[in-house]
Protein backbone atom coordinates (compact mmCIF):
# COMPACT_ATOMS: atom_id res chain seq x y z
CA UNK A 1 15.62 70.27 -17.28
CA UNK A 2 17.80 67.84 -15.70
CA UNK A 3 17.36 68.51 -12.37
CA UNK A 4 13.30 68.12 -13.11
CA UNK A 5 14.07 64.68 -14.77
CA UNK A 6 15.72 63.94 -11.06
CA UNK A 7 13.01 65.11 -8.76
CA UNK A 8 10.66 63.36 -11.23
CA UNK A 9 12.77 60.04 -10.54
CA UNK A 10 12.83 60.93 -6.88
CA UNK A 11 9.02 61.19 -6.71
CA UNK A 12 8.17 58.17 -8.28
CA UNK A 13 10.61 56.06 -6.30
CA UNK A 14 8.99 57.82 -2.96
CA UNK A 15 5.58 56.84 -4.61
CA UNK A 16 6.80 53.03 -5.31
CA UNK A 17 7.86 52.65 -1.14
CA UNK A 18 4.73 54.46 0.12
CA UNK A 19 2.58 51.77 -2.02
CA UNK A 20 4.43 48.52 -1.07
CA UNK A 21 4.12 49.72 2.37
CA UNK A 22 0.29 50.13 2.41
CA UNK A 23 0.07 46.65 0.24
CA UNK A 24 1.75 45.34 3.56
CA UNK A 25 3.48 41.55 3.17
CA UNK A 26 3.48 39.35 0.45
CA UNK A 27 0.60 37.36 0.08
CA UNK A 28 0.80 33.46 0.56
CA UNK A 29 2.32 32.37 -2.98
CA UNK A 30 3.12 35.91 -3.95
CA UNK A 31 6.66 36.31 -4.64
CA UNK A 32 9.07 38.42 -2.19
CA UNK A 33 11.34 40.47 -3.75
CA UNK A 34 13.73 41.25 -0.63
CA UNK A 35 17.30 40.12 -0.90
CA UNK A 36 16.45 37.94 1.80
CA UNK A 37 16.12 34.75 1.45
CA UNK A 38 16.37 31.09 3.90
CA UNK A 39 19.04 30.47 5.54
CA UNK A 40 20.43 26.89 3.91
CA UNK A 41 20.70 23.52 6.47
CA UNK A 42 23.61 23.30 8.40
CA UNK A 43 26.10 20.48 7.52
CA UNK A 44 25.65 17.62 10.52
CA UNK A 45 28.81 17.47 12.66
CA UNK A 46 30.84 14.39 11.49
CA UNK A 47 31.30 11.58 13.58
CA UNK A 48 34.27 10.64 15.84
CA UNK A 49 36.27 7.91 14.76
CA UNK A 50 34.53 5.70 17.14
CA UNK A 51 31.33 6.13 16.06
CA UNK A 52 31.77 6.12 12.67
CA UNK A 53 33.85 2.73 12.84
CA UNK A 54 29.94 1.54 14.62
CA UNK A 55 28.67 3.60 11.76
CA UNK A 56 30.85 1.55 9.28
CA UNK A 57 29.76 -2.25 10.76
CA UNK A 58 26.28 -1.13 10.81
CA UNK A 59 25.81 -1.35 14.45
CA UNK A 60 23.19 0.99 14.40
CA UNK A 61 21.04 -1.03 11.82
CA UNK A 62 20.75 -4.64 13.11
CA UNK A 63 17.97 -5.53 10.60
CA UNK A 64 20.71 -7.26 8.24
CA UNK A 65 22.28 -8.81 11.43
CA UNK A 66 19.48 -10.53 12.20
CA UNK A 67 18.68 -11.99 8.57
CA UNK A 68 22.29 -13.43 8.59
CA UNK A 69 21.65 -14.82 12.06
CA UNK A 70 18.38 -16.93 11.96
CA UNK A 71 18.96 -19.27 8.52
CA UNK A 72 22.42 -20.26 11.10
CA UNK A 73 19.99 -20.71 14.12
CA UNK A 74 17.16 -22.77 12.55
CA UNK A 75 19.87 -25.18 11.19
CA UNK A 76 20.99 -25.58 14.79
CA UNK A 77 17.72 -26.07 15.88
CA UNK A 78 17.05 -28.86 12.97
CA UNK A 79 19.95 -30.69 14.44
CA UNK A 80 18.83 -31.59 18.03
CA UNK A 81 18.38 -34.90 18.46
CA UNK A 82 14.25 -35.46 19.73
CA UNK A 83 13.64 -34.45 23.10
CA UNK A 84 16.59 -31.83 23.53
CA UNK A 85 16.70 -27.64 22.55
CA UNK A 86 19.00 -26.24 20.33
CA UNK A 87 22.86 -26.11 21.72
CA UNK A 88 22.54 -22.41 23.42
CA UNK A 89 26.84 -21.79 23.40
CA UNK A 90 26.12 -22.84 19.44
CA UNK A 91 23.50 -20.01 19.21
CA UNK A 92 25.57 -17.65 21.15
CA UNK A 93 28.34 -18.19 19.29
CA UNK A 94 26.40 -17.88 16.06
CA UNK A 95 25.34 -14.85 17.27
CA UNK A 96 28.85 -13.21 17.74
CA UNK A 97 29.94 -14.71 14.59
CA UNK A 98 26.60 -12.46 12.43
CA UNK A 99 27.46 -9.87 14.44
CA UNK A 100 30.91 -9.94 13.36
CA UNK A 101 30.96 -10.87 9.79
CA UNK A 102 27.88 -8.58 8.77
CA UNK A 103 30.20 -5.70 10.32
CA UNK A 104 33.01 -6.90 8.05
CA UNK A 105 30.74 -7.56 4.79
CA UNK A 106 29.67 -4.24 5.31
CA UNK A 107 32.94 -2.60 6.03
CA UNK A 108 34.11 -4.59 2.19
CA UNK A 109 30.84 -3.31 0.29
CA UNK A 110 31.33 0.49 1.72
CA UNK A 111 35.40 0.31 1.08
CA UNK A 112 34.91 -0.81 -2.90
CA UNK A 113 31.22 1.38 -3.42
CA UNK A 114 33.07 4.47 -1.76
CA UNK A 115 32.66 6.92 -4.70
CA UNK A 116 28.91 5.14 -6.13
CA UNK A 117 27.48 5.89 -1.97
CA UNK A 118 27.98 9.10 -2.29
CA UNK A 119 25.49 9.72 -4.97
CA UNK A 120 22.80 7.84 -3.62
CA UNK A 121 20.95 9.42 -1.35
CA UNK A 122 20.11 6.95 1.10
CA UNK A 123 23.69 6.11 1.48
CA UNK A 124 25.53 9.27 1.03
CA UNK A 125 25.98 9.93 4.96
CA UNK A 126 28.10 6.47 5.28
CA UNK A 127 31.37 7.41 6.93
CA UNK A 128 33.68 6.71 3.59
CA UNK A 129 31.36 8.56 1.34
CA UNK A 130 31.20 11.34 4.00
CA UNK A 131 34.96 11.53 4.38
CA UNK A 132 34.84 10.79 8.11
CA UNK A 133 37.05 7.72 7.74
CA UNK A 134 39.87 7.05 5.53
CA UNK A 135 40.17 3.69 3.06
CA UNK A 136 43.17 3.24 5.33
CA UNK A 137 41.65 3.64 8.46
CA UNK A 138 38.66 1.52 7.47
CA UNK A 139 41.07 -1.29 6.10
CA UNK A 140 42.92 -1.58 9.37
CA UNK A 141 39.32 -2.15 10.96
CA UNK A 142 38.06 -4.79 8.67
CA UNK A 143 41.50 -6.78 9.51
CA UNK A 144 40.38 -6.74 13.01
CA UNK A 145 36.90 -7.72 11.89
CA UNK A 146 38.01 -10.84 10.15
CA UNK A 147 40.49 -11.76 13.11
CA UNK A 148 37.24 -11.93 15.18
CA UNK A 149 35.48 -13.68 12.79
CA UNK A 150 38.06 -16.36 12.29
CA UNK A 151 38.41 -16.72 16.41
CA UNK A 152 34.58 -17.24 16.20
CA UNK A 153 34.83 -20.02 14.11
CA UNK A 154 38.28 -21.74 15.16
CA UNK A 155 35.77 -22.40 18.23
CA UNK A 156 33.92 -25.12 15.76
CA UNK A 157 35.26 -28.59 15.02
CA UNK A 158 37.48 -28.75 11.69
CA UNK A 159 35.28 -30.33 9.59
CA UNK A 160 32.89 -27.03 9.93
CA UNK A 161 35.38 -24.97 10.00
CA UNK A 162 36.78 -25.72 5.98
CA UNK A 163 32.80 -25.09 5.43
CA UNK A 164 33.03 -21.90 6.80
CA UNK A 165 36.10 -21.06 4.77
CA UNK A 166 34.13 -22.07 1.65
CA UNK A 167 31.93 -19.20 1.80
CA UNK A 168 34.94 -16.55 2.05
CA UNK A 169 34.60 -16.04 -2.17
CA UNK A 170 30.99 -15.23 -2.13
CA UNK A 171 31.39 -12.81 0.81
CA UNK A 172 34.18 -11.16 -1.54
CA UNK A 173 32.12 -11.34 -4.63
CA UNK A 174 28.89 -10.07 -3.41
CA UNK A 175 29.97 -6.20 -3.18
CA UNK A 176 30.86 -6.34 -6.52
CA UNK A 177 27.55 -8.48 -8.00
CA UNK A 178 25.22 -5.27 -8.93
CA UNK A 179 28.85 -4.26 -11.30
CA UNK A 180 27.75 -7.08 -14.11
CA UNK A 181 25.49 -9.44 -12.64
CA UNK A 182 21.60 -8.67 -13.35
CA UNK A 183 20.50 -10.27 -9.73
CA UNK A 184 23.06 -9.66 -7.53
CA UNK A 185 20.14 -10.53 -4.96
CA UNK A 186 20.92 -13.93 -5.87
CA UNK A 187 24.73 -13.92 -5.08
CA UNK A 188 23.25 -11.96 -1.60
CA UNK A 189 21.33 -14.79 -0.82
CA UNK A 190 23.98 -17.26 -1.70
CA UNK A 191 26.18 -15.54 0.60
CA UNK A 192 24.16 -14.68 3.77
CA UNK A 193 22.56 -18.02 3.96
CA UNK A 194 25.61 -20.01 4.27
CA UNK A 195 24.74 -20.86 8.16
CA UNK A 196 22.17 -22.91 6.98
CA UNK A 197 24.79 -25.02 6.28
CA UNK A 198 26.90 -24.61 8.61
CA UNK A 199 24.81 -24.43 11.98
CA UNK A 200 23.60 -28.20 11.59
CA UNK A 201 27.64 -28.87 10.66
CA UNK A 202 28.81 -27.45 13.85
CA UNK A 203 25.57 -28.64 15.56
CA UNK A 204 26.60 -32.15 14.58
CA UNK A 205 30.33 -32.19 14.41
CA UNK A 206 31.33 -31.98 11.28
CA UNK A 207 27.97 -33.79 9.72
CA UNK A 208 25.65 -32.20 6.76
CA UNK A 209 22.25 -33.94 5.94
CA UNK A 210 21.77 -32.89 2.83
CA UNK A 211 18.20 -33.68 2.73
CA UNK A 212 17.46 -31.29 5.70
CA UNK A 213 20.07 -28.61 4.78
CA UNK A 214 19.87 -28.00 0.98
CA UNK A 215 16.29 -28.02 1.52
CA UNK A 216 16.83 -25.24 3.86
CA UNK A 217 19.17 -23.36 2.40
CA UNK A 218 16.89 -22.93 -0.64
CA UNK A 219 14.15 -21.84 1.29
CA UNK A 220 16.53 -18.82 2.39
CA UNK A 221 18.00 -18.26 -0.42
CA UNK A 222 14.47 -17.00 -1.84
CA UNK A 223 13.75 -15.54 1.05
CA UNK A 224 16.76 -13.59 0.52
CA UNK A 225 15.81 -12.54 -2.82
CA UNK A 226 12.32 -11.59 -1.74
CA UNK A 227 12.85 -9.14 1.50
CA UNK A 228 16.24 -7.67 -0.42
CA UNK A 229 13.82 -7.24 -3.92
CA UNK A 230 11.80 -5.19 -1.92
CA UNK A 231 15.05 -3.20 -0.36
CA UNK A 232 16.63 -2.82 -3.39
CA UNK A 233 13.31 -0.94 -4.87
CA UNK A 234 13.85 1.71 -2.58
CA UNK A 235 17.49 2.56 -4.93
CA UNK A 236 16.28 2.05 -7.99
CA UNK A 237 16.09 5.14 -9.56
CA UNK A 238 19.80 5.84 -8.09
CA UNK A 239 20.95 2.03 -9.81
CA UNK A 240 19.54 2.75 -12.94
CA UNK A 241 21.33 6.14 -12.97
CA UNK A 242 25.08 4.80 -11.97
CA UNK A 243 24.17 1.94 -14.45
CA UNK A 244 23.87 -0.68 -11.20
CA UNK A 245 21.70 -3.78 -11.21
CA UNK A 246 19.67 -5.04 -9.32
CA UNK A 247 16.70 -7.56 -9.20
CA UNK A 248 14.41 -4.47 -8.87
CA UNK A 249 15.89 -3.02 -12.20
CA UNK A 250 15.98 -6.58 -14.14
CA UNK A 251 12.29 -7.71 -12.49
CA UNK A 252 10.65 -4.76 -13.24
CA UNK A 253 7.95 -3.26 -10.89
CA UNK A 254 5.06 -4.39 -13.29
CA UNK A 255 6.43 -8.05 -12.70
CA UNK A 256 7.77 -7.48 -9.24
CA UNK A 257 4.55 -8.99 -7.43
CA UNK A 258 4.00 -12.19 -9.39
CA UNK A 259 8.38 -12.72 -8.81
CA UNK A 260 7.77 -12.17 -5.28
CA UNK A 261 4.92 -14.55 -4.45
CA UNK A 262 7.12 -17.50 -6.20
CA UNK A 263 9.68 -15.98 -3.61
CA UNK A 264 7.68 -16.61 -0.85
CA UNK A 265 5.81 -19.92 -1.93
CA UNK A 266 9.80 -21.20 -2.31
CA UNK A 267 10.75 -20.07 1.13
CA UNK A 268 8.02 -21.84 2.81
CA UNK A 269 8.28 -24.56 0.59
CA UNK A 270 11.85 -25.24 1.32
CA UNK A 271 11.51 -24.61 5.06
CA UNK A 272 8.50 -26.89 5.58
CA UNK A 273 10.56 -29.80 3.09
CA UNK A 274 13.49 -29.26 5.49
CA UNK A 275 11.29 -29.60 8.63
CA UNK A 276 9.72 -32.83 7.12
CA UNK A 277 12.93 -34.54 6.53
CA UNK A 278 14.83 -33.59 9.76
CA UNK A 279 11.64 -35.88 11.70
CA UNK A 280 8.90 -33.40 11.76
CA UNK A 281 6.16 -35.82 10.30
CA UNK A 282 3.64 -36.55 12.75
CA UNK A 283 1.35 -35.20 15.05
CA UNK A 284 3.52 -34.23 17.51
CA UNK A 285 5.14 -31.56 14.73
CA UNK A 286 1.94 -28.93 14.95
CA UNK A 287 4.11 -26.59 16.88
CA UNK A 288 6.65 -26.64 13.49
CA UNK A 289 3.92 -25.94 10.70
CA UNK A 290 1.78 -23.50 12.69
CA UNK A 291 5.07 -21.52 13.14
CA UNK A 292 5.78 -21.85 9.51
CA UNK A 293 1.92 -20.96 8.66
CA UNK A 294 2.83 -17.64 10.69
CA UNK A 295 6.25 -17.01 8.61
CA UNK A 296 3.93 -17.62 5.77
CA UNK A 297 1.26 -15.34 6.52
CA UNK A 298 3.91 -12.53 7.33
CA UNK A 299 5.33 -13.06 3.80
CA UNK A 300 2.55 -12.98 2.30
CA UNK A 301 1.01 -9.68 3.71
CA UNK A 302 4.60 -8.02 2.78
CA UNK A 303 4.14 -8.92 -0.52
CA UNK A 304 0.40 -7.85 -0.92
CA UNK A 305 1.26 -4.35 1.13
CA UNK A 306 4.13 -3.40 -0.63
CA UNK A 307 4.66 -0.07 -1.94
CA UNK A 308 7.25 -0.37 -4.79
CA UNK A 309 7.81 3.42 -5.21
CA UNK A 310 7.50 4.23 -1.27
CA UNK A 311 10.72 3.87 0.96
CA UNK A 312 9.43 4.20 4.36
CA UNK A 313 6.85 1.12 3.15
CA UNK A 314 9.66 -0.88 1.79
CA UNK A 315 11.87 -0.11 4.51
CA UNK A 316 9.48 -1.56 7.16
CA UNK A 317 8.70 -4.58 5.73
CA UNK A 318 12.42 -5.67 4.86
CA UNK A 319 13.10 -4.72 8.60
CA UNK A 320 10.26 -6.96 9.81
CA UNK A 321 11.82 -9.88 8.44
CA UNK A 322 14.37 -10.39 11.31
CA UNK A 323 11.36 -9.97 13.76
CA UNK A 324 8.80 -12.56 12.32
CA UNK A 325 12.27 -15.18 11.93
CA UNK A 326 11.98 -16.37 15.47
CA UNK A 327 8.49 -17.73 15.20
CA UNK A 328 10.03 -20.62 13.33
CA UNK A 329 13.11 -21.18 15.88
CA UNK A 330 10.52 -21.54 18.50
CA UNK A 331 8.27 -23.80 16.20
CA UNK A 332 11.13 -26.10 15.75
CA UNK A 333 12.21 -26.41 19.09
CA UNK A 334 8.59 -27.03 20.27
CA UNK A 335 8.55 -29.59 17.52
CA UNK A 336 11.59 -31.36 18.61
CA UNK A 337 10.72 -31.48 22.67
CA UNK A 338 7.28 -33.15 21.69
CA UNK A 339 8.93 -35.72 19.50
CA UNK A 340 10.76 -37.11 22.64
């Protein structure tokens, strides 16, 4: 009896093979039930030391090098006297100086949000969150960040150089805004504006017109908050998770639009009050206000096409800021040759 009870097994486990092998593969959306199964993604090699110190200063992303660049260069370009361009070694130099000092606000931000990057997904491959650089290693290299930085603006007279100096608190706050402050895009602006000040300073020697530079630095400050709104929807539902904040989480994405058109009707605002008051009231302005009705028009189709719950839509648009920002350095230049 038992050795029937085996063959009977036997058989039907013969029977079971013979059937799947007739029923051939699984169909598409039937389940396999092989112990196979896919192979997972390999890790991605880490980074030599090299490149993730580029890595760590952002080298690879010059969007945000850009956007700390051009408030700095229009100022500049404000404070030629009629007739003349901007002061090129000034634009050079203000050039380095972005360069530099993005690199070290970055290498700040990613030393004190170490452990937050790495549960983010769009910044989880940064080299401290990825363990390919040590908080050591990466303090060493911001001291030889801000050595650059300060031999970039030692170059300036001294008057602009204690402006400079001024901003060093803000550039220490911001990393640590989105901890308690419900629009850290504000203390962002604050911060990465700062040239708008202190281009016409150095530009000048040492001299701020108000009337022209607040003016302007308002105008970038909500230009700030608008292209880094639209940035900072692309993290929200990592923020809101970690308990960060951000204008995207305070704003809302129902009342996102409306905050963003007063963004943009600011910007352009405070730009074309700045142009007005540096000289730029007659005919021989055009080239300044078509430039600005350009920067305008860019805004505004940013604002209209956004996709608040698409990255790749977000991403592009807060990229093409730095792109559409020299329209208005040539539009101010023009302006100032034709008022010769």
């Amino acid at each position: 009896m038992f050795r029937h009870a085996v063959a009977t097994a036997v058989r039907r486990r013969a029977s079971h093979a013979i059937a799947a092998t007739r029923a051939g593969p699984p169909r598409q959306g039937q389940a396999c039930r092989c112990l196979a199964t896919t192979p997972p993604t390999p890790p991605q090699p880490k980074r030599s030391k090299p490149e993730a110190l580029l890595a760590l200063a952002r080298v690879d992303a010059p969007a945000g090098t850009l956007l700390l660049y051009w408030p700095g260069a229009w100022s500049i370009a404000l404070a030629a006297p009629p007739g003349a361009l901007p002061d090129m070694k000034l634009l050079a130099l203000f050039g380095a100086g972005s360069v530099i000092m993005r690199g070290a606000g970055c290498t700040i931000n990613d030393i004190l949000d170490r452990d937050v990057d790495g549960a983010v997904e769009r910044t989880k491959t940064r080299p401290l969150a990825a363990n390919e650089l040590s908080v050591q290693e990466a303090t060493a290299f911001l001291a030889v960040q801000l050595t650059c930085g300060l031999g970039v603006l030692t170059q300036l007279d001294l008057s602009s150089i204690a402006l400079g100096a001024c901003s060093v608190p803000l550039v220490l706050t911001y990393p640590l805004a989105k901890r308690f402050f419900a629009m850290p895009q504000l203390v962002l602006g604050l911060t990465f504006n700062w040239g708008a000040l202190l281009g016409y300073s150095a530009a000048t020697g040492g001299t701020v017109d108000y009337g022209v530079c607040l003016p302007l630095y308002g105008g970038c400050v909500a230009w700030t908050l608008l292209y880094d709104t639209l940035y900072a929807h692309q993290d929200k539902t990592d923020d809101a998770k970690l308990k960060l904040r951000s204008s995207a989480l305070t704003i809302g994405d129902q009342n996102t639009p409306m905050f963003l058109r007063v963004c943009g009707v600011a910007t352009v605002s405070g730009l074309g009050l700045a142009g007005y008051t540096a000289g730029f009231n007659d005919a021989t302005a055009w080239p300044f206000y078509a430039s600005l009705a350009t920067f305008a028009a860019h805004l505004a189709w940013q604002v209209e096409t956004a996709e608040l719950d698409n990255p790749a839509n977000l991403g592009a648009r807060f990229r093409s800021n730095g792109a559409i920002a020299p329209v208005v350095l040539l539009g101010v230049a023009a302006a100032t040759l034709n008022s010769a």
